[in-house]
N, C-alpha and C. Protein backbone atom coordinates (compact mmCIF):
# COMPACT_ATOMS: atom_id res chain seq x y z
N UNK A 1 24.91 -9.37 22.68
CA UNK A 1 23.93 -10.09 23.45
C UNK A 1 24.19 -11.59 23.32
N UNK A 2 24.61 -12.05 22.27
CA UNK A 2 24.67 -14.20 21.67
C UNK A 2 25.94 -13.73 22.66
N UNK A 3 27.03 -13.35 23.36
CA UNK A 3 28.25 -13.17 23.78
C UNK A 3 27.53 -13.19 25.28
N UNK A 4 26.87 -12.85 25.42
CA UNK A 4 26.49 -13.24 26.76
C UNK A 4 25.64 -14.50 27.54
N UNK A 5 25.00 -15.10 26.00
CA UNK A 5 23.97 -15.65 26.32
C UNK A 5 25.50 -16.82 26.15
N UNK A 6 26.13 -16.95 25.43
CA UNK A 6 27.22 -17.68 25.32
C UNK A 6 27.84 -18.44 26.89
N UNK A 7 28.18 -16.97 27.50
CA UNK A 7 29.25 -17.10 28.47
C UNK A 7 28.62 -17.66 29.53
N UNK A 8 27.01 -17.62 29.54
CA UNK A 8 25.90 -18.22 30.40
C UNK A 8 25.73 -19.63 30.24
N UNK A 9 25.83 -20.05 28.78
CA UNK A 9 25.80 -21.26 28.35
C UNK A 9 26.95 -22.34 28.69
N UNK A 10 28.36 -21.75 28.72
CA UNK A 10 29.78 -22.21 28.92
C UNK A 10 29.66 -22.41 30.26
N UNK A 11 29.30 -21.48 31.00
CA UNK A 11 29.49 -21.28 32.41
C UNK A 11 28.08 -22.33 33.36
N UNK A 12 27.09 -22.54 32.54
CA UNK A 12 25.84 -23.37 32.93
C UNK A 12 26.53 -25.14 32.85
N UNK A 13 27.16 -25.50 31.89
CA UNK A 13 28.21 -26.35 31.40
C UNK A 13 28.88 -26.98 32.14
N UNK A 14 29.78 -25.61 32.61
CA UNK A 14 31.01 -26.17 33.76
C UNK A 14 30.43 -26.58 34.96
N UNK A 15 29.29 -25.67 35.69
CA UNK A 15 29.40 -25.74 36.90
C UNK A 15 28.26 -26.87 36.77
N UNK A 16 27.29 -26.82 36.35
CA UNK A 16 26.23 -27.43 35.99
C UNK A 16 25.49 -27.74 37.53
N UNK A 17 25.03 -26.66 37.95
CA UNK A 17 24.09 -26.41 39.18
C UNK A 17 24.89 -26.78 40.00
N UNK A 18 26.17 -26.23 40.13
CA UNK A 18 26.92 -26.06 41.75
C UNK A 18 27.35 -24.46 41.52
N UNK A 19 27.02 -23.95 42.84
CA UNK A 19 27.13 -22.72 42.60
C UNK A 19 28.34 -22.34 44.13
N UNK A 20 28.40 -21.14 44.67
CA UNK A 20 29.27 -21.58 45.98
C UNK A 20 28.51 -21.71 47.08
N UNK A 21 28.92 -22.08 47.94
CA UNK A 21 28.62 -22.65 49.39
C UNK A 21 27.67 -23.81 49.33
N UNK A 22 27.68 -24.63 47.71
CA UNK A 22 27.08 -26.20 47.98
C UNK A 22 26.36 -26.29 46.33
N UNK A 23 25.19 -26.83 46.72
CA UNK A 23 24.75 -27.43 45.49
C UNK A 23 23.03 -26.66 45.69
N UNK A 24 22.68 -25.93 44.74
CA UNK A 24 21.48 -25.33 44.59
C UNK A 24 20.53 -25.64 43.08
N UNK A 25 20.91 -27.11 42.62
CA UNK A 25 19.64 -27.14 41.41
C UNK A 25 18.95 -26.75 41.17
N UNK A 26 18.37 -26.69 42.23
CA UNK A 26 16.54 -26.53 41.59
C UNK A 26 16.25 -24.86 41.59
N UNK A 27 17.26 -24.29 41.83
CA UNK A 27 17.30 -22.56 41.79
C UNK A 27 17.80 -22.12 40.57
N UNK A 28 19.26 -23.11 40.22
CA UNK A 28 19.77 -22.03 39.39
C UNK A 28 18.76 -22.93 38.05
N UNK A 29 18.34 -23.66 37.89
CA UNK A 29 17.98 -24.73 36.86
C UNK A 29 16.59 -23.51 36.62
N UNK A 30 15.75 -23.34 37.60
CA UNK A 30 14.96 -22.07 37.28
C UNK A 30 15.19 -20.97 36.90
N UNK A 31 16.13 -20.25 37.56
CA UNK A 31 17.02 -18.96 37.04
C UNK A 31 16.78 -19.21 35.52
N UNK A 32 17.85 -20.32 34.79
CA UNK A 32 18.04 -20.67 33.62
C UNK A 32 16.91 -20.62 33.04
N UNK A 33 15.73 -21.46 33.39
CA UNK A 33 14.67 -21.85 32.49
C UNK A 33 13.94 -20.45 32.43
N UNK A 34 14.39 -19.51 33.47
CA UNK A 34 13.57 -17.99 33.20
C UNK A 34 14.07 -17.26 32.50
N UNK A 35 15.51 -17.13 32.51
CA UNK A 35 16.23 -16.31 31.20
C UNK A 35 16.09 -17.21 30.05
N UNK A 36 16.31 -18.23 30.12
CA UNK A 36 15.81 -18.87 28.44
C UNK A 36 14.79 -18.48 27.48
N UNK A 37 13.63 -18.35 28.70
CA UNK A 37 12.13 -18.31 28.15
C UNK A 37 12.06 -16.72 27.80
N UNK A 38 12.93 -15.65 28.78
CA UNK A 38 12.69 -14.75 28.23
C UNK A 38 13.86 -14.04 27.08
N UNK A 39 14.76 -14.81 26.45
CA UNK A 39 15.85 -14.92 25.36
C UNK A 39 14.51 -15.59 24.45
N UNK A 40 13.99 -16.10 24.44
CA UNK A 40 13.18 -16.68 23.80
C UNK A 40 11.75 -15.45 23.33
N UNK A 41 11.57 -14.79 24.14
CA UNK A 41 10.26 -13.78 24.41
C UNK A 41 11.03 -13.20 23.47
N UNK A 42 12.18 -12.37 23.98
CA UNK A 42 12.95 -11.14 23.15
C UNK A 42 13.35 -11.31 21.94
N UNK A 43 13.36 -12.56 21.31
CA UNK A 43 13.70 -12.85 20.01
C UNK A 43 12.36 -13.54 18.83
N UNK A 44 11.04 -13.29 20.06
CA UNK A 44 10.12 -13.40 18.98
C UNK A 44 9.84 -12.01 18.96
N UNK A 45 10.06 -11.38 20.16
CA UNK A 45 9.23 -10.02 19.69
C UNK A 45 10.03 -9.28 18.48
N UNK A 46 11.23 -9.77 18.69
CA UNK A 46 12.44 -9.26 17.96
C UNK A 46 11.47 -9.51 15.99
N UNK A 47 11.83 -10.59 16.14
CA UNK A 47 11.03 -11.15 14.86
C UNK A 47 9.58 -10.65 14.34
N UNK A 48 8.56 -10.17 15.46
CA UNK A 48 7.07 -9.19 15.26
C UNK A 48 7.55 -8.33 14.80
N UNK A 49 8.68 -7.43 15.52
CA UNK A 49 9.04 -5.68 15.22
C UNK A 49 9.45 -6.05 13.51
N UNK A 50 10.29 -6.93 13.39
CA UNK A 50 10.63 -6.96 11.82
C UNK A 50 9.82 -7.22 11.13
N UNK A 51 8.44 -8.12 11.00
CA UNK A 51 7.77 -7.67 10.40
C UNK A 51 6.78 -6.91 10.19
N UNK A 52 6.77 -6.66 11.19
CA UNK A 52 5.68 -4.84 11.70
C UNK A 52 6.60 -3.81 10.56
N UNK A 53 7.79 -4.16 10.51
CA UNK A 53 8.77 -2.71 10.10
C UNK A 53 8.29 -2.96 8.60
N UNK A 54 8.90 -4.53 8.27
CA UNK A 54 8.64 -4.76 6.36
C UNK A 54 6.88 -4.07 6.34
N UNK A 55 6.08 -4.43 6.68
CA UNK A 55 4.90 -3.96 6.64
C UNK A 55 4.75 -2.93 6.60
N UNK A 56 4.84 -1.96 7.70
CA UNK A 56 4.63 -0.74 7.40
C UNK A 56 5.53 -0.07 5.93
N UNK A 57 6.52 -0.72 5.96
CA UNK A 57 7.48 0.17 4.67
C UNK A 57 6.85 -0.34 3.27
N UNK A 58 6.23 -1.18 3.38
CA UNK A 58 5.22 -1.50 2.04
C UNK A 58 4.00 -1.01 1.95
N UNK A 59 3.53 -0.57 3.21
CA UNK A 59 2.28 0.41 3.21
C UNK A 59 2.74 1.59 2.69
N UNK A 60 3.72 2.22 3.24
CA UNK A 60 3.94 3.13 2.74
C UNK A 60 4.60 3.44 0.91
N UNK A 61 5.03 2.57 0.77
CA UNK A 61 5.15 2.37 -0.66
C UNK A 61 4.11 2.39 -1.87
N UNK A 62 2.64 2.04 -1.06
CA UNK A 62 1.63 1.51 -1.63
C UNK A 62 0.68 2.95 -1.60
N UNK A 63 0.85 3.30 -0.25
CA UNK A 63 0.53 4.86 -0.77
C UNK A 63 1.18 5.96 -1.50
N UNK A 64 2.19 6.27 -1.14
CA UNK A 64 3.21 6.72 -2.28
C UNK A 64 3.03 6.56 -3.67
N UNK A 65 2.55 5.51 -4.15
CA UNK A 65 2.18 5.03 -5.47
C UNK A 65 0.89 5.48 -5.60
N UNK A 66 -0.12 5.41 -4.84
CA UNK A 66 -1.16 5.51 -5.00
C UNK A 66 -1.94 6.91 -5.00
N UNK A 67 -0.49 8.12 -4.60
CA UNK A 67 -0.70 9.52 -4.20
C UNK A 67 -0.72 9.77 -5.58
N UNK A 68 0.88 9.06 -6.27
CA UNK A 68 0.78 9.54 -7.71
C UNK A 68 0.35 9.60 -8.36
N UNK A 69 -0.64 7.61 -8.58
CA UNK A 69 -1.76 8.30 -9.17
C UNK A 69 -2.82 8.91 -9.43
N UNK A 70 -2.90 9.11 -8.41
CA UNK A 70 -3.97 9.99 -7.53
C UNK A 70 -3.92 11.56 -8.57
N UNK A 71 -3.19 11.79 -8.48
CA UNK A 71 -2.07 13.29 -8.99
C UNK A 71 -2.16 13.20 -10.67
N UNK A 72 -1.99 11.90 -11.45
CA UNK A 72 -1.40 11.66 -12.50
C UNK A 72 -3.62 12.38 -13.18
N UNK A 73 -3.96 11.50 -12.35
CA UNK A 73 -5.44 11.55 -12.66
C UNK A 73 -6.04 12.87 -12.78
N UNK A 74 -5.89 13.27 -11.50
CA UNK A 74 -6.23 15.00 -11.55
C UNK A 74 -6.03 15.94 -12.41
N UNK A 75 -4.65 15.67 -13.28
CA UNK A 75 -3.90 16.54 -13.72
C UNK A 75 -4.47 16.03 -15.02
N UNK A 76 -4.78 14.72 -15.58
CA UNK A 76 -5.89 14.16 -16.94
C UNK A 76 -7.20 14.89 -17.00
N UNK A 77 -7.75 14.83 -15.59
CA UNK A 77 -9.02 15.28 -15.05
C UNK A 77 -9.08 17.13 -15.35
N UNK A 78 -8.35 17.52 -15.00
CA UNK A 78 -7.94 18.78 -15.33
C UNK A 78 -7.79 19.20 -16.82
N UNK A 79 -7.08 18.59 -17.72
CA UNK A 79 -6.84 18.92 -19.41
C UNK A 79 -7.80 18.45 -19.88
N UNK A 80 -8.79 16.99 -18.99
CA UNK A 80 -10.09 16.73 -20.15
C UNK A 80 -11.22 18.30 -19.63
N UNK A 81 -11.00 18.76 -18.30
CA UNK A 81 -12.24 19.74 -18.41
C UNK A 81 -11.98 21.13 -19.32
N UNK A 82 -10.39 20.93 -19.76
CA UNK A 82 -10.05 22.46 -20.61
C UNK A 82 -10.60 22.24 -22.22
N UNK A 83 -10.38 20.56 -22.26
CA UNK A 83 -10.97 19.99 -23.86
C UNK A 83 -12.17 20.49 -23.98
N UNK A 84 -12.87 19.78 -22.92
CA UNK A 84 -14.24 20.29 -22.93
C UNK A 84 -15.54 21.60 -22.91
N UNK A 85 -14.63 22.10 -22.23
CA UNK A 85 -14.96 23.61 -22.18
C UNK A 85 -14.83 24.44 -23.46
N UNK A 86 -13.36 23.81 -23.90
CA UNK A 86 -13.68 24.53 -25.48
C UNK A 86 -14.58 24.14 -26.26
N UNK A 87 -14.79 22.92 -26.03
CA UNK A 87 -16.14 22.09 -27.00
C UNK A 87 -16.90 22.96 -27.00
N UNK A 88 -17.14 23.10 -25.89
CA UNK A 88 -18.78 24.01 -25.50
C UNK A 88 -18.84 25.31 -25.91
N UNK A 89 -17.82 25.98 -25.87
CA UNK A 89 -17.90 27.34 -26.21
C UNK A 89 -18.02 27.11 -28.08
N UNK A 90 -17.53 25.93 -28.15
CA UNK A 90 -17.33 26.02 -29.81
C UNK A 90 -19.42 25.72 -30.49
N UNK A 91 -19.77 24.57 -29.19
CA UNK A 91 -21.01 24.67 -29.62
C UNK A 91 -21.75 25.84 -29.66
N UNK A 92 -21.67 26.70 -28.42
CA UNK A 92 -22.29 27.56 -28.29
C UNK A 92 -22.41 28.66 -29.60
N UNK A 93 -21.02 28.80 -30.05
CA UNK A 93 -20.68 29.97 -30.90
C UNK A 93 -21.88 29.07 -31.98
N UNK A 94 -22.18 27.72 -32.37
CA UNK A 94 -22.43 27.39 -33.32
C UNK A 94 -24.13 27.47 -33.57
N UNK A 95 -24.35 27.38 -32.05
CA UNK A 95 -25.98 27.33 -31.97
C UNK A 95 -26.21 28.85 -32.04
N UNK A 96 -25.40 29.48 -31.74
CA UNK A 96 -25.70 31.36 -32.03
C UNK A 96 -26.22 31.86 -33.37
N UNK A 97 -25.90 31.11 -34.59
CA UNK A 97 -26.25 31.77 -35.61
C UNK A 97 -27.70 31.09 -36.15
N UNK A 98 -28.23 31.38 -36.54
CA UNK A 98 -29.64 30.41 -37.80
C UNK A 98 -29.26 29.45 -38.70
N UNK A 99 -27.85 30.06 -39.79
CA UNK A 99 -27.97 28.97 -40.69
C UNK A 99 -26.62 27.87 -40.31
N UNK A 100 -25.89 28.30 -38.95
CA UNK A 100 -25.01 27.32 -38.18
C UNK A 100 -25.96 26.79 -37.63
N UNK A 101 -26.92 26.95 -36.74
CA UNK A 101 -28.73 26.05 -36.52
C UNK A 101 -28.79 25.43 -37.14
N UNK A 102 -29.38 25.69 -38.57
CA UNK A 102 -29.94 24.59 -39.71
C UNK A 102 -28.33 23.55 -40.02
N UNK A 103 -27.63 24.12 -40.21
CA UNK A 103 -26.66 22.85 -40.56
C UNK A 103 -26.29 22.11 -39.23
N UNK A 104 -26.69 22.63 -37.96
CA UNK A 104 -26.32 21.36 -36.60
C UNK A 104 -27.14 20.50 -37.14
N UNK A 105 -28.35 21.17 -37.21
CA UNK A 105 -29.86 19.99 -37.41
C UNK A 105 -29.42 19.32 -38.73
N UNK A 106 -28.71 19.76 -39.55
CA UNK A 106 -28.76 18.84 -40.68
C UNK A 106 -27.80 17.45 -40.31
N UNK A 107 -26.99 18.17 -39.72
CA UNK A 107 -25.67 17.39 -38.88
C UNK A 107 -26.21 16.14 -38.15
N UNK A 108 -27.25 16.31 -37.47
CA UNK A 108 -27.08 15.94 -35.96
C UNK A 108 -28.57 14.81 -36.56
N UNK A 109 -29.62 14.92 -37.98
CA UNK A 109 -30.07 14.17 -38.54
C UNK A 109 -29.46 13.05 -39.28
N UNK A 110 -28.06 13.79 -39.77
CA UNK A 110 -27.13 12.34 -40.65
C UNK A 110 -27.05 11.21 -39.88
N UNK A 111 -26.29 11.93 -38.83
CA UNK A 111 -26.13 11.08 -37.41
C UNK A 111 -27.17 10.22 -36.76
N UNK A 112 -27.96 10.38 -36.46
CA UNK A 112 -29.10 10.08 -36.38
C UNK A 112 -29.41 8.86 -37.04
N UNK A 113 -30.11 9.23 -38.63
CA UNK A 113 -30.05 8.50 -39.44
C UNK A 113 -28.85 7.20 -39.76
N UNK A 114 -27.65 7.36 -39.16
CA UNK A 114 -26.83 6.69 -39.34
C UNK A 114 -26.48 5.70 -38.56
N UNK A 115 -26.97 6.17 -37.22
CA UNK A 115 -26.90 5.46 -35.80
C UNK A 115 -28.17 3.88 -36.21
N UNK A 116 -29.39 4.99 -36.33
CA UNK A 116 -30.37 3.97 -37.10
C UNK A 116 -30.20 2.79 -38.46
N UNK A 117 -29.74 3.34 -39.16
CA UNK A 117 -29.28 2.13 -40.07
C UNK A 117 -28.20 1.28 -39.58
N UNK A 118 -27.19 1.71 -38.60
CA UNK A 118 -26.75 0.65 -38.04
C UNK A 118 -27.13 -0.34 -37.35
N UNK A 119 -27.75 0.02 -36.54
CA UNK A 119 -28.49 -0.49 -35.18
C UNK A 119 -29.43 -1.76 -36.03
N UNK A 120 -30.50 -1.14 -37.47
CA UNK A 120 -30.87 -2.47 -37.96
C UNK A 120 -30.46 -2.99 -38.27
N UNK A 121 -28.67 -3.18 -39.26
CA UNK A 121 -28.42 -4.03 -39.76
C UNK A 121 -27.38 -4.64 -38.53
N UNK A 122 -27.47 -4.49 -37.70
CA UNK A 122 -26.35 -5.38 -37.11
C UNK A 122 -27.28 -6.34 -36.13
């Protein structure tokens, strides 16, 4: 395409608005100023599409990343509900008996008590 716009340029040069059968300025001088303007159009749009392209390929990068951790989470989200579940079954087994009862409550008073003496002295 610069190989043509070239040979337009060389050739605008030589003849410099004589064309054949006389002298036509004010035609070809328009001609020119219309392919210029649109060499000019085609090389901004040229320049939009490229950064339309970088753009989109960083969107997409940004999701791509963002699938993973998307994924990375789920799969945390997933092993904390297996942690947990055993918790529970472990409480459960514990609240099942009377004197596993009395020692939660003894448990769950230390605690208690301990939370409280902190809380005043700090």
């Amino acid at each position: 395409m610069n190989s043509r716009r070239d040979f337009r340029s060389h050739r605008s040069a030589l003849f410099d608005g004589i064309e054949e059968g006389g002298i036509r300025g004010s035609v070809y001088s328009s001609r020119e100023i219309n392919e210029h303007e649109n060499d000019q159009a085609v090389d901004s749009l040229h320049d939009r599409v490229s950064i339309l392209k970088r753009l989109t390929g960083d969107i997409h990068e940004e999701v791509e990343n963002h699938n993973r951790m998307l994924d990375r989470m789920g799969n945390d989200m997933d092993t904390s509900r297996g942690f947990l579940s055993g918790t529970v079954d472990k409480f459960k087994m514990v609240f099942e008996t009377k004197s596993s009862r009395r020692m939660a409550t003894m448990v769950a008073s230390f605690i208690a008590a301990f939370l409280l003496i902190y809380y005043l002295t700090r």
